[in-house]
Protein backbone atom coordinates (compact mmCIF):
# COMPACT_ATOMS: atom_id res chain seq x y z
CA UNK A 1 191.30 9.37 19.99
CA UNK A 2 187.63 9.17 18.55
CA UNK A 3 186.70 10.49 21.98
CA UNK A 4 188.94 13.69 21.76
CA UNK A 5 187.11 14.37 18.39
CA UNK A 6 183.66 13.53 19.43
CA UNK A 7 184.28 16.15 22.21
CA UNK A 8 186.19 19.13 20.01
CA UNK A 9 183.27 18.56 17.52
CA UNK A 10 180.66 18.89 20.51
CA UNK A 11 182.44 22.22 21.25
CA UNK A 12 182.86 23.59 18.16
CA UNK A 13 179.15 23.16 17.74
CA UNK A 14 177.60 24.63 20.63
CA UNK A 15 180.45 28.03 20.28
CA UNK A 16 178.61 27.98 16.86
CA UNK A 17 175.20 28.35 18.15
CA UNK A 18 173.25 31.94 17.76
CA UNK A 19 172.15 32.85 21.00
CA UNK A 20 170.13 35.54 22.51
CA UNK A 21 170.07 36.38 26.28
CA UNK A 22 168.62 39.45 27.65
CA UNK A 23 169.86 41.97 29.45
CA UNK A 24 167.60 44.40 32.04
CA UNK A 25 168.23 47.63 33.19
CA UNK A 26 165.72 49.11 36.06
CA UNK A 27 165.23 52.74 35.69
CA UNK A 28 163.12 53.87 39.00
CA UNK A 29 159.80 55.86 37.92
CA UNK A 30 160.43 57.87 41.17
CA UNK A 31 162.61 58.13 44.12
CA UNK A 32 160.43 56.03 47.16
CA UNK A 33 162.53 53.49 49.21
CA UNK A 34 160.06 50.83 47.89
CA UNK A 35 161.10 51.55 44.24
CA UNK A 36 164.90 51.25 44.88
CA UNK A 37 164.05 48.09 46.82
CA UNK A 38 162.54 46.75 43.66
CA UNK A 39 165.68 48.06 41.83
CA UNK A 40 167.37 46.04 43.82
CA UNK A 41 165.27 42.92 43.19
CA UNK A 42 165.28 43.46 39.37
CA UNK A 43 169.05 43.75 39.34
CA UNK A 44 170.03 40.78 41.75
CA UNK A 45 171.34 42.72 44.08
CA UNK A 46 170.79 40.87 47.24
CA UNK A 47 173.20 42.54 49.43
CA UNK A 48 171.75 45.71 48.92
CA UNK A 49 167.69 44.38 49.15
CA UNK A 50 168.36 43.28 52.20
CA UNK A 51 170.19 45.92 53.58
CA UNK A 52 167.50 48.25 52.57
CA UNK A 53 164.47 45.65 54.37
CA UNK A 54 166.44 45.76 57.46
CA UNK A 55 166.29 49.34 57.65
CA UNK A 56 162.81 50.22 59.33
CA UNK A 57 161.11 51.78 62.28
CA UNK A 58 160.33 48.57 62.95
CA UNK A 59 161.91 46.98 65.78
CA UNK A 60 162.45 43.71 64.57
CA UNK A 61 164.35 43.74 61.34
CA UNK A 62 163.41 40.12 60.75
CA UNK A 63 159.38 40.91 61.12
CA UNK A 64 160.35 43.89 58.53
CA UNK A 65 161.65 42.10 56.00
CA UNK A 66 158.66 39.65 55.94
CA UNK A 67 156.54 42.36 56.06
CA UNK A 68 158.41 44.36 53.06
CA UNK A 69 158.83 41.12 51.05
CA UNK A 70 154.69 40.60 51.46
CA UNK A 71 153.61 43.93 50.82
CA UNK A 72 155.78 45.95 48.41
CA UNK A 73 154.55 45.26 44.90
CA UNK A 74 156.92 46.18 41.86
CA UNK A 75 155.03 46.95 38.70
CA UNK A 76 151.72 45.19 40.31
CA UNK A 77 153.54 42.06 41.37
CA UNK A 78 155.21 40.20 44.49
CA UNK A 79 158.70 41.19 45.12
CA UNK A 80 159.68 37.24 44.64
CA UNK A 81 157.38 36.75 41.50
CA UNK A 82 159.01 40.37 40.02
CA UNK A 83 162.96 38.82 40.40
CA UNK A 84 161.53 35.26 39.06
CA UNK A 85 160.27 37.54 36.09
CA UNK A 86 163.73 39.25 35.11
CA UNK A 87 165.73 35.66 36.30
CA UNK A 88 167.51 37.57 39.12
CA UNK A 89 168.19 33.98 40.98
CA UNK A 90 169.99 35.34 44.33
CA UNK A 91 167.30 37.77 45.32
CA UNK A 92 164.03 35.26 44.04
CA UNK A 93 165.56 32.54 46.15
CA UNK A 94 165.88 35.19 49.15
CA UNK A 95 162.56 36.48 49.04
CA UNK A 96 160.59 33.60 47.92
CA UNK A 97 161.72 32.38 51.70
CA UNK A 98 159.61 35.28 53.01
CA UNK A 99 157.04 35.30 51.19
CA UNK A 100 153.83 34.16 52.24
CA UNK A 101 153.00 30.36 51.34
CA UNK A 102 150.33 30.99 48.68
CA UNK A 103 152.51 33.65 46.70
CA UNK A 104 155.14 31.64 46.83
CA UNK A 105 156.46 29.98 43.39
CA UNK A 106 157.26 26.33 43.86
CA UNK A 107 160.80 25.59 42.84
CA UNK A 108 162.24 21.97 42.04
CA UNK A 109 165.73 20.92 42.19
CA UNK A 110 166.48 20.51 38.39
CA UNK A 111 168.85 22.45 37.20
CA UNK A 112 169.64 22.88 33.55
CA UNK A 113 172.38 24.63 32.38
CA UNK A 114 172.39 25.97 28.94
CA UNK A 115 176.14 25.65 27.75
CA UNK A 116 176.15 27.89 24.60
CA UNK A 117 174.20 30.79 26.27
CA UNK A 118 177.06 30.79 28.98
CA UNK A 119 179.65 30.40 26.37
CA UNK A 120 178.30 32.92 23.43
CA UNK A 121 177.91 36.19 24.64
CA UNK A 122 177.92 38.16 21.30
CA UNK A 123 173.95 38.60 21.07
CA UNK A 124 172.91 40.25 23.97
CA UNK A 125 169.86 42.88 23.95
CA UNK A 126 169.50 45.01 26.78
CA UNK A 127 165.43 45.78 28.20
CA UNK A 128 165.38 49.08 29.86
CA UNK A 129 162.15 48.03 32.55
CA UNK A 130 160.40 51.11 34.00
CA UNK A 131 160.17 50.29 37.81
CA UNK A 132 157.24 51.52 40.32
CA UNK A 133 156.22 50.20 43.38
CA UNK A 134 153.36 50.06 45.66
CA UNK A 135 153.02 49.24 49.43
């Protein structure tokens, strides 16, 4: 019984909690493949990112993506470093594989999981992120 309380007043208190997350929205400064790729990366779209690095003149789709993922920059940074930035997980995990070893950011295997920001959705603020790209 003093366990079923303990837990409803562990509950009630992190539903209580104020929390801000943040929202992004990528709005392309112009209409280059690179930028949409970037798009893509901001938005954790990783279905789409790598549909887009496979297509190429290239003739190996795998040597393109490598290439893409080392030598597009979005707003003056790495492709991996600019999805770390704006916590789009799916896409940073894909391209941190491709990208070369000392660009790469180290990840660990800790994972914490921040209950009340999952559970208390109420605060959200949206960024609107201008999104260029360079290659």
């Amino acid at each position: 019984m003093k366990t079923l309380h303990l837990t409803s007043a562990v509950v009630i208190v992190l539903l209580s909690f104020n929390v801000n997350s943040t929202n992004y929205k990528f709005i392309p400064i112009d209409k280059n493949v690179e930028t949409k790729i970037c798009v893509f990366a901001g938005n954790n779209n990783k279905h789409e990112l790598k549909k887009a690095l496979r297509k190429s003149s290239w003739s190996s789709a795998k040597f393109n993506q490598w290439y893409s993922a080392n030598n597009i920059t979005c707003n003056g940074m790495v492709m991996a470093h600019f999805s770390h930035k704006y916590d789009a997980l799916d896409t940073f995990l894909y391209l941190n594989r491709l990208t070369k070893s000392k660009d790469k950011i180290r990840t660990t295997s800790v994972e914490i999981i921040d209950v009340a920001a999952v559970l208390n959705r109420r605060n959200e603020e949206t960024k609107i992120i201008y999104v260029g790209s360079a290659k």
